[in-house]
PDB file of N, CA and C in Angstrom:
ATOM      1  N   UNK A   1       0.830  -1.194   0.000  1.00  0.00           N
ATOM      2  CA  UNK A   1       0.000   0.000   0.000  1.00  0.00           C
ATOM      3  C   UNK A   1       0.877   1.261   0.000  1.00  0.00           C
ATOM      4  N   UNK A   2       1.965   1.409   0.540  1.00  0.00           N
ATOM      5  CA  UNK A   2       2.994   2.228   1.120  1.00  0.00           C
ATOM      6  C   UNK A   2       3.575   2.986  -0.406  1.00  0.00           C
ATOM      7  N   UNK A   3       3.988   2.129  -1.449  1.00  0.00           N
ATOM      8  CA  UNK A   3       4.720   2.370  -2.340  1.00  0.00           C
ATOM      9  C   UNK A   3       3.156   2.588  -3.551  1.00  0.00           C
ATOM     10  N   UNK A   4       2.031   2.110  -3.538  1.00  0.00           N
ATOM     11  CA  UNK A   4       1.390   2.663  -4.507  1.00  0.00           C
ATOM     12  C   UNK A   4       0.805   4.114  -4.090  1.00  0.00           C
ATOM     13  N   UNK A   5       0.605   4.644  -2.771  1.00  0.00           N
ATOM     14  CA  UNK A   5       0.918   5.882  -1.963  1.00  0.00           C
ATOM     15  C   UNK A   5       1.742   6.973  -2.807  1.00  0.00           C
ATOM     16  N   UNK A   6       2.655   6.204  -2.171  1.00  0.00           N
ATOM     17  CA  UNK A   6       4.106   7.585  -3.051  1.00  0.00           C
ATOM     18  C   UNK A   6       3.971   7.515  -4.867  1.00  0.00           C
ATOM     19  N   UNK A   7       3.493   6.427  -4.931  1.00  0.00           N
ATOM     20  CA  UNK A   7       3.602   6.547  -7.144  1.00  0.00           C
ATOM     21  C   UNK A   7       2.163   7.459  -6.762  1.00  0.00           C
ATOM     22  N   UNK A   8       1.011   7.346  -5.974  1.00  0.00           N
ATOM     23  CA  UNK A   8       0.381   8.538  -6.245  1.00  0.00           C
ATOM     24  C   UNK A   8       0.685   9.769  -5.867  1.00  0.00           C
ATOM     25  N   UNK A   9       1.275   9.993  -5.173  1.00  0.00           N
ATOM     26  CA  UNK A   9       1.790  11.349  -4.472  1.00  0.00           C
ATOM     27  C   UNK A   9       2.432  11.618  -5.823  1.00  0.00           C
ATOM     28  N   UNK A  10       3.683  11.003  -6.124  1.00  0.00           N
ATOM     29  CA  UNK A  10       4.691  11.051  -7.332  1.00  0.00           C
ATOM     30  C   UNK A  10       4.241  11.957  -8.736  1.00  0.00           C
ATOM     31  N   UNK A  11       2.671  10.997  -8.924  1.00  0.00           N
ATOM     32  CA  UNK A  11       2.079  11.590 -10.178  1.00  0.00           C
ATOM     33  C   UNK A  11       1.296  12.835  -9.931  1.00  0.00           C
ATOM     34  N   UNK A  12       0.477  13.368  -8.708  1.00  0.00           N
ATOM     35  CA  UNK A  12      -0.419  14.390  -8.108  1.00  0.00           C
ATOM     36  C   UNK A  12      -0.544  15.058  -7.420  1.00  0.00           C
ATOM     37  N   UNK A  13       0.868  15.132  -6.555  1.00  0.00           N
ATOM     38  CA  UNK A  13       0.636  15.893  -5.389  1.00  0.00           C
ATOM     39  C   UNK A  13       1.556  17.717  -5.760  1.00  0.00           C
ATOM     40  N   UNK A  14       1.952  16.728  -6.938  1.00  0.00           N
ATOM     41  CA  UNK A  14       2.816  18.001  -7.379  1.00  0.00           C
ATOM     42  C   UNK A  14       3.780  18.772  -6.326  1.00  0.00           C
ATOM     43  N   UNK A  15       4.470  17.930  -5.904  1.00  0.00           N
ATOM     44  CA  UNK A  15       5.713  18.227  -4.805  1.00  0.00           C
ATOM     45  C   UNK A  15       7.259  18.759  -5.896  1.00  0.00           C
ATOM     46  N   UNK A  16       7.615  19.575  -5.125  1.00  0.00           N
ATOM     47  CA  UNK A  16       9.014  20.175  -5.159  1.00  0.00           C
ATOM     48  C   UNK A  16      10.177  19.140  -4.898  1.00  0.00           C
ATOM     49  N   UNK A  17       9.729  18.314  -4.268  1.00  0.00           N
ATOM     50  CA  UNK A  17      11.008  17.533  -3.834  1.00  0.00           C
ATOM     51  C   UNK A  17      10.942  16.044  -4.440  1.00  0.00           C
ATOM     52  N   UNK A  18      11.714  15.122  -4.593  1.00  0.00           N
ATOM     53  CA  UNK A  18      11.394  13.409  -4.825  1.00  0.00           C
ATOM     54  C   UNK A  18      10.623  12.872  -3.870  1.00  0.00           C
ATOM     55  N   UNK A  19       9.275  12.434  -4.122  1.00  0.00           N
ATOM     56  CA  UNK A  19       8.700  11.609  -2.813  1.00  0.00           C
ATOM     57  C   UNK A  19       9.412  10.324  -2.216  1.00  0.00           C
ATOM     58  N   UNK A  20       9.999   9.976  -2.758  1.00  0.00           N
ATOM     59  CA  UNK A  20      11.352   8.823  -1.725  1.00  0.00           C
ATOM     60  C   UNK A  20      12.286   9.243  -0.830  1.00  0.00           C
ATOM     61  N   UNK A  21      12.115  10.535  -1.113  1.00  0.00           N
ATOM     62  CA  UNK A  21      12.895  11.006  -0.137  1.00  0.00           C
ATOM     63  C   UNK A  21      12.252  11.677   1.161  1.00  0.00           C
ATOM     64  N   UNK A  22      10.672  11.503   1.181  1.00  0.00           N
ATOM     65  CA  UNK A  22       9.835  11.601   2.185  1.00  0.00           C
ATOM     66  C   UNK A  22       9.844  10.556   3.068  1.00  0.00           C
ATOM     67  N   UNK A  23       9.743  10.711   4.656  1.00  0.00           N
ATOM     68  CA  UNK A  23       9.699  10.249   5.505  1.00  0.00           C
ATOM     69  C   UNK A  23       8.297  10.218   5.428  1.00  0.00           C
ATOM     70  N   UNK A  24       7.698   8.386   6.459  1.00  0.00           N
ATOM     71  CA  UNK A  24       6.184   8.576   6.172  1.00  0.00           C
ATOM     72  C   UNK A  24       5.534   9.402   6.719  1.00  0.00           C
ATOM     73  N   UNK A  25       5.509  10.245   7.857  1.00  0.00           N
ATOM     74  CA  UNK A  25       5.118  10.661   8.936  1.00  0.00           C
ATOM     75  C   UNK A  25       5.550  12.628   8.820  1.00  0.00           C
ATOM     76  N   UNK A  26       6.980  12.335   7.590  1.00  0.00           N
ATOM     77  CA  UNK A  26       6.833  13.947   6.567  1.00  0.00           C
ATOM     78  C   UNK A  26       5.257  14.648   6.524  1.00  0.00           C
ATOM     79  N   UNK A  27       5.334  16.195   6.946  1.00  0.00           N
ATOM     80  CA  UNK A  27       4.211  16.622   6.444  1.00  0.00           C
ATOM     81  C   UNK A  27       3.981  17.056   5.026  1.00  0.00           C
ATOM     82  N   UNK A  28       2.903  16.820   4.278  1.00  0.00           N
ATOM     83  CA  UNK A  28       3.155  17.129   2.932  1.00  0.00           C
ATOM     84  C   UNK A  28       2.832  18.563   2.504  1.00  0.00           C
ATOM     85  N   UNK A  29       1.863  18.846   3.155  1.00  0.00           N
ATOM     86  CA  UNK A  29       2.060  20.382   3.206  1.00  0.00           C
ATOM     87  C   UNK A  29       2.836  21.255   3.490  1.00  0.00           C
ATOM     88  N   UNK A  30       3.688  20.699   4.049  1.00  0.00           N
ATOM     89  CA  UNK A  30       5.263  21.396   4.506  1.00  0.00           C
ATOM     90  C   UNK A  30       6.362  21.086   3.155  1.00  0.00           C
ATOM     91  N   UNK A  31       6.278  20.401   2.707  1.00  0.00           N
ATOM     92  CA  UNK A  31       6.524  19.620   1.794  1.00  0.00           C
ATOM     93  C   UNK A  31       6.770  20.207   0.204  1.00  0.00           C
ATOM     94  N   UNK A  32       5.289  21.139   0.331  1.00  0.00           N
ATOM     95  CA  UNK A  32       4.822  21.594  -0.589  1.00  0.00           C
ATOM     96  C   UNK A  32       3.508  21.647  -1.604  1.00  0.00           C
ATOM     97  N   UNK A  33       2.808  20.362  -0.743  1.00  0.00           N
ATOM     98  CA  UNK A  33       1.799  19.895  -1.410  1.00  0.00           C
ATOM     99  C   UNK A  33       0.678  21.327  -1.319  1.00  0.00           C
ATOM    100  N   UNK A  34       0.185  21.550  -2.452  1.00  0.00           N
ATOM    101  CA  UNK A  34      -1.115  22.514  -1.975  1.00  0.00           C
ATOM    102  C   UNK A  34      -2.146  21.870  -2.099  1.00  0.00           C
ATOM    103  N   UNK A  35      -3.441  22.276  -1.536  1.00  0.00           N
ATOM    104  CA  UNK A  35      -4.815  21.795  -1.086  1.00  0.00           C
ATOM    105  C   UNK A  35      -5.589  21.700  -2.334  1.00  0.00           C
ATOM    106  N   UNK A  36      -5.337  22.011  -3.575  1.00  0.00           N
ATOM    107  CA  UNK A  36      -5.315  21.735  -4.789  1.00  0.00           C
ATOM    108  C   UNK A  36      -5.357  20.406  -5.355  1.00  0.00           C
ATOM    109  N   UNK A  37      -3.987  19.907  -4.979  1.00  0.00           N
ATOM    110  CA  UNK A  37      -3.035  19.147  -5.472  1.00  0.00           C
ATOM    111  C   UNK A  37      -3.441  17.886  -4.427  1.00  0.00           C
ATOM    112  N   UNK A  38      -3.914  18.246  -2.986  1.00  0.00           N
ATOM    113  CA  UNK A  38      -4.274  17.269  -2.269  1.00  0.00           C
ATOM    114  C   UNK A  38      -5.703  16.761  -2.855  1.00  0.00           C
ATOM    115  N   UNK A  39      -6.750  17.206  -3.120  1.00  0.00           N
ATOM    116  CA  UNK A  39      -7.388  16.981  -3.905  1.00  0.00           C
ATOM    117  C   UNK A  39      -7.502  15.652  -4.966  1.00  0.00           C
ATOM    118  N   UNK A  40      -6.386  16.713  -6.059  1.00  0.00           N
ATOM    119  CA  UNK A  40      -6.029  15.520  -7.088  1.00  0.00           C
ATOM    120  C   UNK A  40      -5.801  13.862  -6.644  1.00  0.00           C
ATOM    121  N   UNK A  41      -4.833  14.157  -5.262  1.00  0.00           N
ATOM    122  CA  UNK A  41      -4.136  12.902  -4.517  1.00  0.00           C
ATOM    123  C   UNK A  41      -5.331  12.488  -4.174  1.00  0.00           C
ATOM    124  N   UNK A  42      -6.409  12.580  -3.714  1.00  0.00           N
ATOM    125  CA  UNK A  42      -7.690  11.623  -3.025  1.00  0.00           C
ATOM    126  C   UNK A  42      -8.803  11.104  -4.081  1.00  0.00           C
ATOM    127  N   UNK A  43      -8.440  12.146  -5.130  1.00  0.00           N
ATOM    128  CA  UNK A  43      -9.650  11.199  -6.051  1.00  0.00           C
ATOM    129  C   UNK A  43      -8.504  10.178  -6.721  1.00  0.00           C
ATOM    130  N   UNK A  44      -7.468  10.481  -6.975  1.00  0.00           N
ATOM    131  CA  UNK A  44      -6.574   9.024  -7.330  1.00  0.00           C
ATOM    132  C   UNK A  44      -6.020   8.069  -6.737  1.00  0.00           C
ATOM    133  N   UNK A  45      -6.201   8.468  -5.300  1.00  0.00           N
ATOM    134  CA  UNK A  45      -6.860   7.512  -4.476  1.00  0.00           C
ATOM    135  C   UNK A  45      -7.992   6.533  -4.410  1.00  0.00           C
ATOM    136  N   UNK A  46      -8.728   7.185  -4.301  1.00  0.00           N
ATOM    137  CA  UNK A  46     -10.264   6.324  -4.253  1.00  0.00           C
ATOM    138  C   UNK A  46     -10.046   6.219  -5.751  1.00  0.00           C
ATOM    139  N   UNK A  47      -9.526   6.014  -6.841  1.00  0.00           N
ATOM    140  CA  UNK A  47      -9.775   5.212  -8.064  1.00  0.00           C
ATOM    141  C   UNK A  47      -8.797   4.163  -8.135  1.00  0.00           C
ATOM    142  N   UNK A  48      -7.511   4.627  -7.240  1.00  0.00           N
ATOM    143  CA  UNK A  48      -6.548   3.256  -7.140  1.00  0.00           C
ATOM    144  C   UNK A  48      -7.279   2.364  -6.175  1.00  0.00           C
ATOM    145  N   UNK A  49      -7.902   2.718  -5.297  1.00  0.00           N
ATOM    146  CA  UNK A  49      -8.177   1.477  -4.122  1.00  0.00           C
ATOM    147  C   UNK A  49      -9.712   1.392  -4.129  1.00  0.00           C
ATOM    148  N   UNK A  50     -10.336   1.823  -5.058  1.00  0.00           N
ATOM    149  CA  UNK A  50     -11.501   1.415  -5.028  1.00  0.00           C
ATOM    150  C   UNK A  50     -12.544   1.997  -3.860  1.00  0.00           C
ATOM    151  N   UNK A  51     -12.201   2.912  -3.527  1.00  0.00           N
ATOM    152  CA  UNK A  51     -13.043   3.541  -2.252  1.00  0.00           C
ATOM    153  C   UNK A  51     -13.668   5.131  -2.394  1.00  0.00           C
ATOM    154  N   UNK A  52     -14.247   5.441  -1.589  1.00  0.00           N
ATOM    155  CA  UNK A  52     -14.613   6.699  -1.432  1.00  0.00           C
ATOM    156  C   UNK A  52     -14.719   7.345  -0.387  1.00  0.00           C
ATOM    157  N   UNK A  53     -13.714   8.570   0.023  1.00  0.00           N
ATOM    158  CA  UNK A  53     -13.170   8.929   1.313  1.00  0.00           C
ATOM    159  C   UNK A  53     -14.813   9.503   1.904  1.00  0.00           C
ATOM    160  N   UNK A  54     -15.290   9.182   2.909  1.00  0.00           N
ATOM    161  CA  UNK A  54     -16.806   9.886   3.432  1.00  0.00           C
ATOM    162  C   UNK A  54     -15.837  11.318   4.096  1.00  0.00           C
ATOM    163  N   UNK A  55     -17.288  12.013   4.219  1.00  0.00           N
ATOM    164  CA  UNK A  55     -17.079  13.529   4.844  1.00  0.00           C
ATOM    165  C   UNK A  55     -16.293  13.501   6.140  1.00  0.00           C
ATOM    166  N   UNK A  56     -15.920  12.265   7.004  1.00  0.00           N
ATOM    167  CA  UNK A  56     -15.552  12.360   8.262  1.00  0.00           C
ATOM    168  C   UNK A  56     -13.925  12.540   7.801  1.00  0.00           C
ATOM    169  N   UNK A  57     -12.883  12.085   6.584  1.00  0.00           N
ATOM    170  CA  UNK A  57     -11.731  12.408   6.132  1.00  0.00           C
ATOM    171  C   UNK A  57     -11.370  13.075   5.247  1.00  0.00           C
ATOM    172  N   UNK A  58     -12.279  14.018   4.791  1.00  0.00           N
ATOM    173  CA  UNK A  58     -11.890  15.368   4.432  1.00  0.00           C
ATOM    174  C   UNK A  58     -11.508  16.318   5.101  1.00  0.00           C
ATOM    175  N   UNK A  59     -10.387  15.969   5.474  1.00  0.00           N
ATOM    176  CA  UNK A  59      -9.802  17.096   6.105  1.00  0.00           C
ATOM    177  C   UNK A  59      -8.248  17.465   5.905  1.00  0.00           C
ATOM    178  N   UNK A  60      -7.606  18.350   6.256  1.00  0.00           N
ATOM    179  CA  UNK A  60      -6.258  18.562   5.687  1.00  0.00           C
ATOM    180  C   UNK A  60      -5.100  17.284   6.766  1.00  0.00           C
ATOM    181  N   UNK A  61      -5.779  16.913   7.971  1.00  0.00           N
ATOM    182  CA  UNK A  61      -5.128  16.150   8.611  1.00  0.00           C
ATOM    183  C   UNK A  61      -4.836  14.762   7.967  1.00  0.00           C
ATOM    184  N   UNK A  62      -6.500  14.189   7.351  1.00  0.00           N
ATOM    185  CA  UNK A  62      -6.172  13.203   6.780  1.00  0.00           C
ATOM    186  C   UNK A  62      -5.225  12.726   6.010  1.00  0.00           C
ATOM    187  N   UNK A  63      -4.686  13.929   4.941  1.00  0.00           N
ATOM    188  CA  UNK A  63      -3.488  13.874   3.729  1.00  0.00           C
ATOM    189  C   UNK A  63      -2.410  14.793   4.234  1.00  0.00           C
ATOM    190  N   UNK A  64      -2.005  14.756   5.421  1.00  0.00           N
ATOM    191  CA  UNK A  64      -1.235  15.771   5.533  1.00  0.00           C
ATOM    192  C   UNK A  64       0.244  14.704   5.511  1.00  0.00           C
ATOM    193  N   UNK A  65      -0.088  13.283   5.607  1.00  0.00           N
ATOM    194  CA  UNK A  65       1.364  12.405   5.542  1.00  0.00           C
ATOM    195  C   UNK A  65       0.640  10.840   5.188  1.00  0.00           C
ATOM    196  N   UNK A  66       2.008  10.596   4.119  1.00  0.00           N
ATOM    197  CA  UNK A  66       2.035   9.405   4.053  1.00  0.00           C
ATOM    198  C   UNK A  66       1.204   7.943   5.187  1.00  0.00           C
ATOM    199  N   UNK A  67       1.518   8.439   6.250  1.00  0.00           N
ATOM    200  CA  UNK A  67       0.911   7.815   7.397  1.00  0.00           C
ATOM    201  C   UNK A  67      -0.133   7.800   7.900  1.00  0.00           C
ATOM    202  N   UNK A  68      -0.761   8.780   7.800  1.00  0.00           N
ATOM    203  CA  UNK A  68      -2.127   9.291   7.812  1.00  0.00           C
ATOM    204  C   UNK A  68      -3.047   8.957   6.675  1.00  0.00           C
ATOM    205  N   UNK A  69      -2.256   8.859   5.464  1.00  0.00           N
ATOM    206  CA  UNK A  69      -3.087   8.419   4.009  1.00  0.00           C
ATOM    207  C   UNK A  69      -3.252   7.076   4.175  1.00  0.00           C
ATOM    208  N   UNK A  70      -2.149   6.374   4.528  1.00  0.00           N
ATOM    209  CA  UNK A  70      -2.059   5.132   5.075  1.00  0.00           C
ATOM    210  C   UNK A  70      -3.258   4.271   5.806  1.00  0.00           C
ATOM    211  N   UNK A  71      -2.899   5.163   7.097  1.00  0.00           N
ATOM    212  CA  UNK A  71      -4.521   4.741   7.821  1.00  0.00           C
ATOM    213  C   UNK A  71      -5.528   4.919   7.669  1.00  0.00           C
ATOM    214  N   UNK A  72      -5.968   6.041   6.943  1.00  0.00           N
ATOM    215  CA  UNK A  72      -7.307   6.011   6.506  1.00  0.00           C
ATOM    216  C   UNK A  72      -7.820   5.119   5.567  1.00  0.00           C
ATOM    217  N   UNK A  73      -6.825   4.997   4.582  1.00  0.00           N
ATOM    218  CA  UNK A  73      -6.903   3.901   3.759  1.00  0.00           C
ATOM    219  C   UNK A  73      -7.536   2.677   4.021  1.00  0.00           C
ATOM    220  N   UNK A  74      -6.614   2.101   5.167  1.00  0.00           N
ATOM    221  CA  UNK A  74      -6.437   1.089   6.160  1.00  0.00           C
ATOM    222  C   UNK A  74      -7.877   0.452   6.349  1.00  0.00           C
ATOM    223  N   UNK A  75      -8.564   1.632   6.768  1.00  0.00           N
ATOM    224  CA  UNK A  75      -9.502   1.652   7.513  1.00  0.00           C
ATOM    225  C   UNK A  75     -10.448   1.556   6.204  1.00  0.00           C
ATOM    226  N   UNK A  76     -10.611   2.258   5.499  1.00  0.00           N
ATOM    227  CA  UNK A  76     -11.856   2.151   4.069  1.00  0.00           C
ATOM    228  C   UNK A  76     -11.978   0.852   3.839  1.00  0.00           C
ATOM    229  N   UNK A  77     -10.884   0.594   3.417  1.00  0.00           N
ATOM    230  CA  UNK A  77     -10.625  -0.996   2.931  1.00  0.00           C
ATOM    231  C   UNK A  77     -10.704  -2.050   3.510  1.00  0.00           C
ATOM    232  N   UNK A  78     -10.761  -2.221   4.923  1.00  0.00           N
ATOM    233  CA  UNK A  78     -11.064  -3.439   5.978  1.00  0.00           C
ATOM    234  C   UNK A  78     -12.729  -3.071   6.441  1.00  0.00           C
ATOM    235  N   UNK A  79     -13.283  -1.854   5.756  1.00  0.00           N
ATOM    236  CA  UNK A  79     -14.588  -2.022   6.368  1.00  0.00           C
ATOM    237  C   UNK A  79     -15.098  -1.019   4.949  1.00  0.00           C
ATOM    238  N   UNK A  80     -16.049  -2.245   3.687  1.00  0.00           N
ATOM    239  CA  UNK A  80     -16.559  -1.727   2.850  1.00  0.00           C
ATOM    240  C   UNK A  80     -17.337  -1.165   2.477  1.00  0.00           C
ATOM    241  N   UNK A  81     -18.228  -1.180   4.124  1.00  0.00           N
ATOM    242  CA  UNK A  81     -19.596   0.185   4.374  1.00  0.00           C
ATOM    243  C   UNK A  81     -19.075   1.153   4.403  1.00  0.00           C
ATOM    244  N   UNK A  82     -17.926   1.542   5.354  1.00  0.00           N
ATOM    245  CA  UNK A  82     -17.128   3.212   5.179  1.00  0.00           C
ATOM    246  C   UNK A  82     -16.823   3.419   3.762  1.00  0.00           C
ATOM    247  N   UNK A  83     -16.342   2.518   3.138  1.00  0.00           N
ATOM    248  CA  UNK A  83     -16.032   2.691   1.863  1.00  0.00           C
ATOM    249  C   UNK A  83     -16.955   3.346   1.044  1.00  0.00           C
ATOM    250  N   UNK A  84     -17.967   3.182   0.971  1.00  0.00           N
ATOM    251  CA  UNK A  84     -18.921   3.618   0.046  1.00  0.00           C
ATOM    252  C   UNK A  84     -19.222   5.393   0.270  1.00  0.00           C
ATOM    253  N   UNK A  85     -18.645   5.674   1.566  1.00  0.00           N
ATOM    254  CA  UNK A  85     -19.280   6.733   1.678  1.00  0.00           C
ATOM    255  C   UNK A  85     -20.494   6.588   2.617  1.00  0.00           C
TER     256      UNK A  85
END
């Protein structure tokens, strides 16, 4: 999950820096990511993993790191009612 993460960050988050060279727990908004660009990262999300983030992880905390994208993820995907939205 970790590494199809960063190939999405890679293609959408439109970062300044190499995402391999992010720590998971890096903030990405510090980073460079804008709220734009975080955006882009969650709907190519929910089209890589098949989910749909509900209103409770829209928030800038949710995508603010690798780790955090991680777990929410985590969480969509082990329970396919959240998933739907």
């Amino acid at each position: 999950m970790n590494e199809r993460i960063r190939t999405i960050l890679r293609d959408n988050a439109r970062l300044p820096i190499d995402v391999a060279t992010l720590k998971d727990e890096d903030n990405l908004y510090d980073a460079g990511m804008s709220s734009h660009a975080s955006v882009n990262v969650m709907l190519a999300l929910e089209d890589e993993f098949e989910v749909e983030f509900p209103a409770r992880f829209l928030n800038r905390t949710a995508f603010a790191s690798i780790a955090n994208i991680q777990h929410a993820l985590s969480e969509l995907v082990s329970d396919p009612e959240l998933a739907r939205g």
